[in-house]
C-alpha atoms as a PDB file:
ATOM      1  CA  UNK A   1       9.776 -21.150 -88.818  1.00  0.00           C
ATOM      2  CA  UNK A   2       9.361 -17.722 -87.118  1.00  0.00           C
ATOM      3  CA  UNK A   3       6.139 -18.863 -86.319  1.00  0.00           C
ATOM      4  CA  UNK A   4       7.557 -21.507 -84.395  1.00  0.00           C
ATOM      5  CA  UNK A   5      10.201 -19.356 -82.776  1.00  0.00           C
ATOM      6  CA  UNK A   6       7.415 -16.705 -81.748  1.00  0.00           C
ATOM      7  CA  UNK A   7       5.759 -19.484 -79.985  1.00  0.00           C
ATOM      8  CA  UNK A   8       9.100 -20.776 -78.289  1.00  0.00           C
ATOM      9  CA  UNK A   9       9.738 -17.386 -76.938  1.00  0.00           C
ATOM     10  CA  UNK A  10       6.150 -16.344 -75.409  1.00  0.00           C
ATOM     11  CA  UNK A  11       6.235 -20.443 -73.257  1.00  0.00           C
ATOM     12  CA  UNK A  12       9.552 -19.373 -72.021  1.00  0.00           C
ATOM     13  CA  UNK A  13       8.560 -16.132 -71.271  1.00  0.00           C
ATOM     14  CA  UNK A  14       5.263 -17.518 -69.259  1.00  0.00           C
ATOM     15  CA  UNK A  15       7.284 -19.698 -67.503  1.00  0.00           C
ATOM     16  CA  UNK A  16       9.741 -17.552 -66.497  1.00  0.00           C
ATOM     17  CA  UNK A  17       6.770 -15.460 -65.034  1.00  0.00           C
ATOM     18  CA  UNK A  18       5.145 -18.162 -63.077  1.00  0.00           C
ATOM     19  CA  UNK A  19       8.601 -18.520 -61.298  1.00  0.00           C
ATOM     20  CA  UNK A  20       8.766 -14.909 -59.929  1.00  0.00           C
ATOM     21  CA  UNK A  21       8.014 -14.595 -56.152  1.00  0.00           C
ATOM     22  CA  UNK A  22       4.769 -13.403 -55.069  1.00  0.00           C
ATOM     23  CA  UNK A  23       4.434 -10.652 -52.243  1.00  0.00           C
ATOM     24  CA  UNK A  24       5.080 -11.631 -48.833  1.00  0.00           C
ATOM     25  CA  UNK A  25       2.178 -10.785 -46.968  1.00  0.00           C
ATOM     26  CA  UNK A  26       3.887 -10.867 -43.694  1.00  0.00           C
ATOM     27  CA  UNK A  27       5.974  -8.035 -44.190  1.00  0.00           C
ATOM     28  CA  UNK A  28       3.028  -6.295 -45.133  1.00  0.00           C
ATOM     29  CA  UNK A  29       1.962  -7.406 -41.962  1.00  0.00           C
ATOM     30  CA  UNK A  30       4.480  -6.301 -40.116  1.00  0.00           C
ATOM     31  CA  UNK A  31       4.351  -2.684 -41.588  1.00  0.00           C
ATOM     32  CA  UNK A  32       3.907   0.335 -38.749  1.00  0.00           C
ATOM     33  CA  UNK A  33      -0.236   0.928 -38.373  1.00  0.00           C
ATOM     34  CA  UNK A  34      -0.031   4.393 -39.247  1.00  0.00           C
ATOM     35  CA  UNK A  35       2.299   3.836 -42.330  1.00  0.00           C
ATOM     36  CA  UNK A  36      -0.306   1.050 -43.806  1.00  0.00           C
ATOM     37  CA  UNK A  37      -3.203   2.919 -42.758  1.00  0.00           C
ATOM     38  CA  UNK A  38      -2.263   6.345 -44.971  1.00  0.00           C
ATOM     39  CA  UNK A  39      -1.053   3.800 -47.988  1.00  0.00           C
ATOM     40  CA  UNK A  40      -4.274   2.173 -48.166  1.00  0.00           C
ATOM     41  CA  UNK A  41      -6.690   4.856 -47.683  1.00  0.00           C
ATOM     42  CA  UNK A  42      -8.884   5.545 -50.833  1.00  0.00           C
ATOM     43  CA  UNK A  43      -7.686   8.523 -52.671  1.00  0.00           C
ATOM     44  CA  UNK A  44      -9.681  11.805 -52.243  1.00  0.00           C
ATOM     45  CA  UNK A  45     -10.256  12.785 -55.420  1.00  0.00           C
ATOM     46  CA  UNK A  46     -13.310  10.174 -55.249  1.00  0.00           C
ATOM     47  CA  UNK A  47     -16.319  12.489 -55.056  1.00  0.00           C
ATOM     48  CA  UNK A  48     -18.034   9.763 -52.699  1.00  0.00           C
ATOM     49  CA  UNK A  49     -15.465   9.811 -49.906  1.00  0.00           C
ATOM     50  CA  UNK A  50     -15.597  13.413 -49.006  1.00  0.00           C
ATOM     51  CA  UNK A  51     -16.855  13.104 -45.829  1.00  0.00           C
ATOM     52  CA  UNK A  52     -13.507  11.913 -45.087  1.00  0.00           C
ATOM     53  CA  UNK A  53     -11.563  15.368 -45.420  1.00  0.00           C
ATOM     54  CA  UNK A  54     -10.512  15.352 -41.956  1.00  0.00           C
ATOM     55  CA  UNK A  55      -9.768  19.323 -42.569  1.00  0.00           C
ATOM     56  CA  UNK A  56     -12.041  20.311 -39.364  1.00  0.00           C
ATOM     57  CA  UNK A  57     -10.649  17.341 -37.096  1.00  0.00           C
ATOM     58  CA  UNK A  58      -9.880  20.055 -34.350  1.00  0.00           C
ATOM     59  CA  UNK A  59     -13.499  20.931 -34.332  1.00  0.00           C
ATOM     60  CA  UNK A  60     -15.510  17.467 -34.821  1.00  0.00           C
ATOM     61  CA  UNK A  61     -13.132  15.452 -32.320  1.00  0.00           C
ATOM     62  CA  UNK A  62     -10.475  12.608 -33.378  1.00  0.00           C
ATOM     63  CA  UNK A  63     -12.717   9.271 -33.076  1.00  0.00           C
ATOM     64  CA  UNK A  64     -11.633   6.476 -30.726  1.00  0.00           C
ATOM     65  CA  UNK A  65      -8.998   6.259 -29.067  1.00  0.00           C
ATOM     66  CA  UNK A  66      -6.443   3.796 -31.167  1.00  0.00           C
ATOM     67  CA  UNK A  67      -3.413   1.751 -30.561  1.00  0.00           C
ATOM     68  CA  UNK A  68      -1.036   4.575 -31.948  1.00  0.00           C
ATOM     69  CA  UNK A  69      -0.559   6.713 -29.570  1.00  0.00           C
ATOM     70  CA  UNK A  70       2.043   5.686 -26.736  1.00  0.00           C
ATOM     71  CA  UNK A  71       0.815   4.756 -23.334  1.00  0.00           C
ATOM     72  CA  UNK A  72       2.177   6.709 -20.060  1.00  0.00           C
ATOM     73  CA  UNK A  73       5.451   4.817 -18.615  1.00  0.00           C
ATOM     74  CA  UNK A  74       5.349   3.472 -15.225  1.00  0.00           C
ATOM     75  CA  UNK A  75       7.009   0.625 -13.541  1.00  0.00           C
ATOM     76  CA  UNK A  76       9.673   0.466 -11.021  1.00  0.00           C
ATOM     77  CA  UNK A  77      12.641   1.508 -13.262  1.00  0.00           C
ATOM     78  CA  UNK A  78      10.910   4.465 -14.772  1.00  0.00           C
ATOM     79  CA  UNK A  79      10.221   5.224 -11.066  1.00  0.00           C
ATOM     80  CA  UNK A  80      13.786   4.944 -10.445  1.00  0.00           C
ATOM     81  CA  UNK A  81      14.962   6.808 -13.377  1.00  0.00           C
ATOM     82  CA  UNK A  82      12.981   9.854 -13.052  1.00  0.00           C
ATOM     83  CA  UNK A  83      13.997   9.807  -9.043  1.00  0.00           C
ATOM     84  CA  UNK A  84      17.485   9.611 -10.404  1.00  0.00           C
ATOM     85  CA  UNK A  85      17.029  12.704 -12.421  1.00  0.00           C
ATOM     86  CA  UNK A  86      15.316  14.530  -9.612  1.00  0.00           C
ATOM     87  CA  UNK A  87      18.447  14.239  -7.578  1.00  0.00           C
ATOM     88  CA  UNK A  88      21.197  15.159 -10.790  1.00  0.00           C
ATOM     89  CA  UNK A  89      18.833  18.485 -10.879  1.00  0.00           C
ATOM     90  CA  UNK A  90      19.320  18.927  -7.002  1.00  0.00           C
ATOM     91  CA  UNK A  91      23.030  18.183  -6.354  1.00  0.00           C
ATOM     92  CA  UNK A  92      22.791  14.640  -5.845  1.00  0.00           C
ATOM     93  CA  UNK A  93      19.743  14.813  -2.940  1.00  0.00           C
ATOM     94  CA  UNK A  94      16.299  15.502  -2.675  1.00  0.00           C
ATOM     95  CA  UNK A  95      15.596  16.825   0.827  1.00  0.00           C
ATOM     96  CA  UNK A  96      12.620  15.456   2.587  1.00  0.00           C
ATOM     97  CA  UNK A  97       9.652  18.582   2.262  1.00  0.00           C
ATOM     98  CA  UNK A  98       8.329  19.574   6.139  1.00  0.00           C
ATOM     99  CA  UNK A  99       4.886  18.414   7.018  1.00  0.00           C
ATOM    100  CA  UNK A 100       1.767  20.344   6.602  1.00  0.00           C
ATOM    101  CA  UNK A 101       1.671  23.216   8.060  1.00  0.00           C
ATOM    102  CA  UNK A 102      -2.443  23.914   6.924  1.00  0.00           C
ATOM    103  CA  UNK A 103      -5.322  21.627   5.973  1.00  0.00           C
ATOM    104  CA  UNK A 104      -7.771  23.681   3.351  1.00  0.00           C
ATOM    105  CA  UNK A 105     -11.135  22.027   2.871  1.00  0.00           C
ATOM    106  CA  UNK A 106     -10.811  22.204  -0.655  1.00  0.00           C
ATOM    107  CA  UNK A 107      -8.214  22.443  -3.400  1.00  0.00           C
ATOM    108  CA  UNK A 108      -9.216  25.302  -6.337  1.00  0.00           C
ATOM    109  CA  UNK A 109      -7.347  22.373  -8.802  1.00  0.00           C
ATOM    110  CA  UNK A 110      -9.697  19.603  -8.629  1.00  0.00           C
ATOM    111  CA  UNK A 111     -12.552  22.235  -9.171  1.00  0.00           C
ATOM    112  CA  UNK A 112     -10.935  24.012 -12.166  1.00  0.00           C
ATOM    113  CA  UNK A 113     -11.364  22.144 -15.238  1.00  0.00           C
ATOM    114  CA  UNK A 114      -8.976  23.964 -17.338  1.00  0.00           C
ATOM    115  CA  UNK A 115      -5.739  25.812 -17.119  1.00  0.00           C
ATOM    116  CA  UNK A 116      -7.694  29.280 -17.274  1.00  0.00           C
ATOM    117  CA  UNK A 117     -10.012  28.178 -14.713  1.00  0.00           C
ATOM    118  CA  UNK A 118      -7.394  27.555 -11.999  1.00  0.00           C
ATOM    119  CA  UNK A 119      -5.073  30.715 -12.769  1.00  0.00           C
ATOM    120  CA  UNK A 120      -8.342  32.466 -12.214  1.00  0.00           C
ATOM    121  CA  UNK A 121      -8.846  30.435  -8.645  1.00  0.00           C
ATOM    122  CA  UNK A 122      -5.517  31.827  -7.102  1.00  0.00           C
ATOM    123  CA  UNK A 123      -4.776  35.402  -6.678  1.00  0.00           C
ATOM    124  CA  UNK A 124      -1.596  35.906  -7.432  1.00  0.00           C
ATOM    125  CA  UNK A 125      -2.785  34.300 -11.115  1.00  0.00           C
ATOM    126  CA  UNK A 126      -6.206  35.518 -11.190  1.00  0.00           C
ATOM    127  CA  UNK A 127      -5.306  39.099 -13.073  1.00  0.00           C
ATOM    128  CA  UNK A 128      -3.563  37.343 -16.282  1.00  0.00           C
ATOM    129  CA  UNK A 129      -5.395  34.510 -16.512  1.00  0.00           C
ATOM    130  CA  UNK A 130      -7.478  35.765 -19.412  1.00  0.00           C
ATOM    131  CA  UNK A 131      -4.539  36.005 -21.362  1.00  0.00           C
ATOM    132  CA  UNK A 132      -3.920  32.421 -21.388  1.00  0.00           C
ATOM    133  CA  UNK A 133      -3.007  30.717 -24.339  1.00  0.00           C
ATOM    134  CA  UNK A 134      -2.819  26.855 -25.157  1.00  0.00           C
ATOM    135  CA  UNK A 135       0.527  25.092 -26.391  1.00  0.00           C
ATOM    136  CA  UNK A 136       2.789  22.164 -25.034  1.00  0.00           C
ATOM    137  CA  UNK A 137       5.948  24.960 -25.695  1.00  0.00           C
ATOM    138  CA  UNK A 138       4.929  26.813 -22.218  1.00  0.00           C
ATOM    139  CA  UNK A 139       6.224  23.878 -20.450  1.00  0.00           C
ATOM    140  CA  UNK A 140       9.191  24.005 -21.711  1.00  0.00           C
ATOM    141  CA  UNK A 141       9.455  27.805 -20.291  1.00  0.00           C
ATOM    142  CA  UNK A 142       8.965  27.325 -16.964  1.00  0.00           C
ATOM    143  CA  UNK A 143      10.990  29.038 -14.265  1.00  0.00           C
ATOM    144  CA  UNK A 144      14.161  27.102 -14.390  1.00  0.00           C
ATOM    145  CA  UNK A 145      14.143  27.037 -10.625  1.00  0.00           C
ATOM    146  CA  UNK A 146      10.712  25.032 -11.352  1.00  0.00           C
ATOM    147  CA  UNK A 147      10.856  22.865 -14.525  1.00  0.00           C
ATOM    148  CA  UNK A 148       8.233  19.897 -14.861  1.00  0.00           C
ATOM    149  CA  UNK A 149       9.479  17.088 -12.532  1.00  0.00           C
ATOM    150  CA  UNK A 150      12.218  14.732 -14.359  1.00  0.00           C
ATOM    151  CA  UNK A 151      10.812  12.121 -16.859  1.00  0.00           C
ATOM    152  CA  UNK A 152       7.019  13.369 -16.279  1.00  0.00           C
ATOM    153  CA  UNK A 153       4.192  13.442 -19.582  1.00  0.00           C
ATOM    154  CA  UNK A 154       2.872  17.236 -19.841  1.00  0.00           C
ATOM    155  CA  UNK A 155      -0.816  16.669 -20.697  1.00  0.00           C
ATOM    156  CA  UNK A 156      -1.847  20.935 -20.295  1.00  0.00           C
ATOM    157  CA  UNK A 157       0.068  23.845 -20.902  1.00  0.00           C
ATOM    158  CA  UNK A 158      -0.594  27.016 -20.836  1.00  0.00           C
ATOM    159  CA  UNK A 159       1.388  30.625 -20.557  1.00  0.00           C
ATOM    160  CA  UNK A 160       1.719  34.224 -21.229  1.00  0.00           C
ATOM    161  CA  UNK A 161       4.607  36.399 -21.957  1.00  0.00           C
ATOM    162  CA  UNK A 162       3.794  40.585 -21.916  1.00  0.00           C
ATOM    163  CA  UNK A 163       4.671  43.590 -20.314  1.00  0.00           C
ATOM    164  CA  UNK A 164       2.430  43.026 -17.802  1.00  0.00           C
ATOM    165  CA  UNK A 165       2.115  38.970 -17.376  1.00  0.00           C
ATOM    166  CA  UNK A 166       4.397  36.511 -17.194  1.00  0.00           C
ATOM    167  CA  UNK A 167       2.173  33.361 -16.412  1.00  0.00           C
ATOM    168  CA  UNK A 168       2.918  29.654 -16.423  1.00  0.00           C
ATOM    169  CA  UNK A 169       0.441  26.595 -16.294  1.00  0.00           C
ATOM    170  CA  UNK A 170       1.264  23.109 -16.102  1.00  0.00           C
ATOM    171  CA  UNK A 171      -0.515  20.077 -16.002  1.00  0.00           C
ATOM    172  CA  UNK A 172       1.893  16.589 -15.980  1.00  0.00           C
ATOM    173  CA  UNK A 173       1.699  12.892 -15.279  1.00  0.00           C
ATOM    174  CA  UNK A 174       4.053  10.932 -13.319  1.00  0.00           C
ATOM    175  CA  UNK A 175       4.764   7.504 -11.977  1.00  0.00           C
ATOM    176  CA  UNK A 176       6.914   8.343  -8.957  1.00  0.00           C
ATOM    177  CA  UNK A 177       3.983   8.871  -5.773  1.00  0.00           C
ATOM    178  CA  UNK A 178       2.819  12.241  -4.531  1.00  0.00           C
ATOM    179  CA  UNK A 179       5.716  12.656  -1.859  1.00  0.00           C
ATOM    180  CA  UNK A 180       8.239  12.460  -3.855  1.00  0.00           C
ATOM    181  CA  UNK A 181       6.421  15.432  -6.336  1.00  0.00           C
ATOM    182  CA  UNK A 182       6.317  17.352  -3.599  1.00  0.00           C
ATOM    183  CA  UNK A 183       9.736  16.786  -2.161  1.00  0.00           C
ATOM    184  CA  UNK A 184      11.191  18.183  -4.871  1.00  0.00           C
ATOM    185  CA  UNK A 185       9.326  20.991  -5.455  1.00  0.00           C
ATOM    186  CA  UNK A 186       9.902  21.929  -2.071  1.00  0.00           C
ATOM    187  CA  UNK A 187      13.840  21.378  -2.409  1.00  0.00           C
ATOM    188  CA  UNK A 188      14.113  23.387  -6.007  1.00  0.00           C
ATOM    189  CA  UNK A 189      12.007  26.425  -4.579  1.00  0.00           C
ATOM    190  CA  UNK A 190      14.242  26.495  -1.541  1.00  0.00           C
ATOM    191  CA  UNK A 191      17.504  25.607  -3.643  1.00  0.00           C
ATOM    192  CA  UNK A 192      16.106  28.471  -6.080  1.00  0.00           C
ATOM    193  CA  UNK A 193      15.502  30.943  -3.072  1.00  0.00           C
ATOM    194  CA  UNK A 194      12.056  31.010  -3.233  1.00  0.00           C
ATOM    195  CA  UNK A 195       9.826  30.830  -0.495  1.00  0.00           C
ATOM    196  CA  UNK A 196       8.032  27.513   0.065  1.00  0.00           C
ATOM    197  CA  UNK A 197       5.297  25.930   2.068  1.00  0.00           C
ATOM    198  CA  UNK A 198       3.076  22.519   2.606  1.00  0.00           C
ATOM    199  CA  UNK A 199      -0.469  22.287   3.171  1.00  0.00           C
ATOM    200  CA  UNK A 200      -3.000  20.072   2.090  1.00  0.00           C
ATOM    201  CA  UNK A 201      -6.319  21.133   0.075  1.00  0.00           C
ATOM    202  CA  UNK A 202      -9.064  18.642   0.026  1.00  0.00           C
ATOM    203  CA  UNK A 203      -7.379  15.607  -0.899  1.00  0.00           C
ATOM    204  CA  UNK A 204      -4.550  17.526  -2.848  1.00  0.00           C
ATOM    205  CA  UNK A 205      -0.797  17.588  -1.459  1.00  0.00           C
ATOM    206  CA  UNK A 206       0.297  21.185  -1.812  1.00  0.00           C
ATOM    207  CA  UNK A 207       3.761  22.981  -1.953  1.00  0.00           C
ATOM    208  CA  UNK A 208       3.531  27.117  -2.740  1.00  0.00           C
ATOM    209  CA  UNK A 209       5.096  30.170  -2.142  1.00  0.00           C
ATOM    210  CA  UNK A 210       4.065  33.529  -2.693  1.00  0.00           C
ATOM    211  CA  UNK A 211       4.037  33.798  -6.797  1.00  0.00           C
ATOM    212  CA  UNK A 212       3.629  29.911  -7.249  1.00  0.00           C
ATOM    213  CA  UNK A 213       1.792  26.933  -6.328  1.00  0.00           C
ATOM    214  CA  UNK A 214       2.032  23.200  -7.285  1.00  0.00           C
ATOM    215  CA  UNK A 215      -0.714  20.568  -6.453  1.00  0.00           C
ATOM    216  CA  UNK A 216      -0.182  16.778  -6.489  1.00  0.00           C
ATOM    217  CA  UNK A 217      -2.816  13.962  -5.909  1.00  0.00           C
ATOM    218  CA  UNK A 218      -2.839  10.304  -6.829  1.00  0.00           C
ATOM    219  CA  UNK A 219      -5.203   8.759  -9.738  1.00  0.00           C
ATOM    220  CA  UNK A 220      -7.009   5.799  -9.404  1.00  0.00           C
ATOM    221  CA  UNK A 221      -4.578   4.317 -11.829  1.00  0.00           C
ATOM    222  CA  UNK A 222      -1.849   5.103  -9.317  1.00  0.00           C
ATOM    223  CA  UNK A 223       0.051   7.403 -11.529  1.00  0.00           C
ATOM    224  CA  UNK A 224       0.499  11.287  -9.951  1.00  0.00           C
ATOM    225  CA  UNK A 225      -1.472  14.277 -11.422  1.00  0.00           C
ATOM    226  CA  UNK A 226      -0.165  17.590 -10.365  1.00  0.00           C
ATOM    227  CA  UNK A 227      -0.572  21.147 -11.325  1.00  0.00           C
ATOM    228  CA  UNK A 228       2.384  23.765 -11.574  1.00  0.00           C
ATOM    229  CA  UNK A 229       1.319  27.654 -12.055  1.00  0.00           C
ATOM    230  CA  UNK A 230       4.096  30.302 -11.837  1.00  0.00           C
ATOM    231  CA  UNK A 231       3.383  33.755 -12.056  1.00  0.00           C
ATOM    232  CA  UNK A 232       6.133  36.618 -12.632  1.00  0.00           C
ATOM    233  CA  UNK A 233       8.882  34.445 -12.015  1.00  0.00           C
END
């Protein structure tokens, strides 16, 4: 009899087991890329997967470009929201900037590949520009009087805070076109009291004063580059 009883007990059991639910692929499916991705890597302490140790990524470069990284807005309402901001920051208006006064044949920020390079193309920049250092944070300490426009993507930052510099450079996207950049760069330096004039360089729209400088231009894409460097301000 307990023979029997054993037996009873392990079919039950097994049946009860064949009843359970199996995983639901789908919400695997449904799981964030980046999420799945680092839960079904192979571990590292394999010996054969070290050449995955991604401990010198800065130096060997991040592979294709993948699905996980967010894509620039643009469209009408972003367009709309970022003017919208532009005119809270100014009082409620955003002045139309004069024409230009100048035509340069060429503009030093198309030539200058990198932060350094075009702090070192404008004088009043030039003599800290080796003192440059990379980081997204020098955006965020711009001159208040010249933030980065409303709503815009910083894709280059650079500054440098001594006794003897105090340098800002900027590089942002935008959806909202080129006038409208330069509009309101031209209203905050005047609203800030700083002087302010248009030119063009090459085929760069440009608004500067004295100590400052911003370049605009439109990418094939349609979306607006532009180029802020402050200096002492």
């Amino acid at each position: 009899m307990p023979t029997c009883r054993l037996a009873l007990v392990a079919a039950v059991l097994a049946l009860a087991a064949c009843g359970q639910d199996q995983p639901d692929d789908s919400a695997l499916a449904n799981r964030d890329p980046a999420v799945a991705g680092a839960l079904s890597d192979p571990l590292m302490t394999d010996p054969d997967l070290a050449s995955q140790n991604r401990g010198n990524a800065a130096l060997s470069g991040g592979g294709p470009a993948n699905g996980e990284l967010p894509l620039d807005k643009r469209g009408q309402e972003e367009v709309d929201r970022a003017r919208a901001d532009a005119m809270t920051l100014l009082g409620g208006t955003v002045p139309t900037a004069p024409m230009a006064q100048q035509q340069d044949e060429q503009s030093p920020a198309v030539t200058a590949p990198t932060a350094v390079a075009l702090a070192q193309a404008l004088r009043f920049a030039a003599p800290c520009a080796g003192k440059l250092a990379y980081s997204a944070a020098w955006a965020a300490k711009l001159p208040a009087r010249l933030p980065v426009y409303p709503r815009a993507h910083v894709r280059e930052a650079a500054g440098v805070d001594d006794a003897a510099c105090k340098l800002r450079v900027v590089r942002f996207i935008t959806p909202v076109p080129v006038a409208d950049v330069i509009d309101f760069y031209h209203a905050s330096a005047r609203a800030g009291q700083l002087p302010a004039g248009r030119r063009k360089a090459g085929g760069d729209e440009v608004v500067s004063g004295p100590s400052w400088a911003l370049f605009a231009r439109r990418q094939g894409d349609g979306l607006t580059e532009a180029q802020l460097v402050t200096a002492g301000l």
